[in-house]
Protein backbone atom coordinates (compact mmCIF):
# COMPACT_ATOMS: atom_id res chain seq x y z
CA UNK A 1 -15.79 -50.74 20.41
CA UNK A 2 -13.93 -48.38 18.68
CA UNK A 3 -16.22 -44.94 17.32
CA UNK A 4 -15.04 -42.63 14.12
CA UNK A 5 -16.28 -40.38 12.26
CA UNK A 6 -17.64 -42.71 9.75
CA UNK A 7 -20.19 -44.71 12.00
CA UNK A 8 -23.45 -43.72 10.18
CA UNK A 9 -25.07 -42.52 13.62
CA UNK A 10 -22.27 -39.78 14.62
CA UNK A 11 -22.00 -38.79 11.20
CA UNK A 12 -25.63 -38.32 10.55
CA UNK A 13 -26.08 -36.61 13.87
CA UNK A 14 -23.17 -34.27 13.26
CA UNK A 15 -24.88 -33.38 10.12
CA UNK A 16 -28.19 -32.73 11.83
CA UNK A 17 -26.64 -30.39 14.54
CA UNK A 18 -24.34 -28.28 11.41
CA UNK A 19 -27.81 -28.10 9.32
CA UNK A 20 -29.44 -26.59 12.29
CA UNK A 21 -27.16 -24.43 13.14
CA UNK A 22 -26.51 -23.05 9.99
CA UNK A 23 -30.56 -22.46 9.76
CA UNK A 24 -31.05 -20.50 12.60
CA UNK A 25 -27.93 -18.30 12.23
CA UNK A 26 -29.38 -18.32 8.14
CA UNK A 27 -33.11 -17.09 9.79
CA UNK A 28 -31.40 -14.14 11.86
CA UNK A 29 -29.70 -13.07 8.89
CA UNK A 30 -32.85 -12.78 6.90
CA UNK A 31 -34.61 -11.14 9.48
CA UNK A 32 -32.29 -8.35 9.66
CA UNK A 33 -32.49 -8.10 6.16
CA UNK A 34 -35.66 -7.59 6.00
CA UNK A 35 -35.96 -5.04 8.70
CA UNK A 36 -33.45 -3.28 6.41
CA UNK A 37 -35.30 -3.81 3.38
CA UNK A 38 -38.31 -2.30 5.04
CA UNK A 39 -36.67 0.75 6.77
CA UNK A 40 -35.28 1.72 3.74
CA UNK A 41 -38.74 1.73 1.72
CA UNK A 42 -39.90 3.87 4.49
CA UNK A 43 -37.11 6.48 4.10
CA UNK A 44 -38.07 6.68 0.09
CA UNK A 45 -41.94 6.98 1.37
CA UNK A 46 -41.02 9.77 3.78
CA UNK A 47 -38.98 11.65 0.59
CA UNK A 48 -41.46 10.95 -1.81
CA UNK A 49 -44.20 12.76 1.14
């Protein structure tokens, strides 16, 4: 039996393994942002003090 890319069950899992990859890396992102977001509304807190 020969396997390629287009048997249903690689492909699929493939796609599972890119989607969740690309989520967590997507989560870290977000939290940094955040942490960015919310050091930099502490700074204009600070000035407005």
């Amino acid at each position: 039996m020969r396997v390629t890319l287009t048997d249903g069950s690689i492909f699929r899992s493939l796609m599972v393994v890119l989607l969740l990859a690309a989520g967590m890396a997507g989560c870290n992102t977000m939290e940094g942002f955040g942490r960015d977001v919310e050091s930099a509304g502490e700074e204009i807190e600070d000035q407005a003090d």
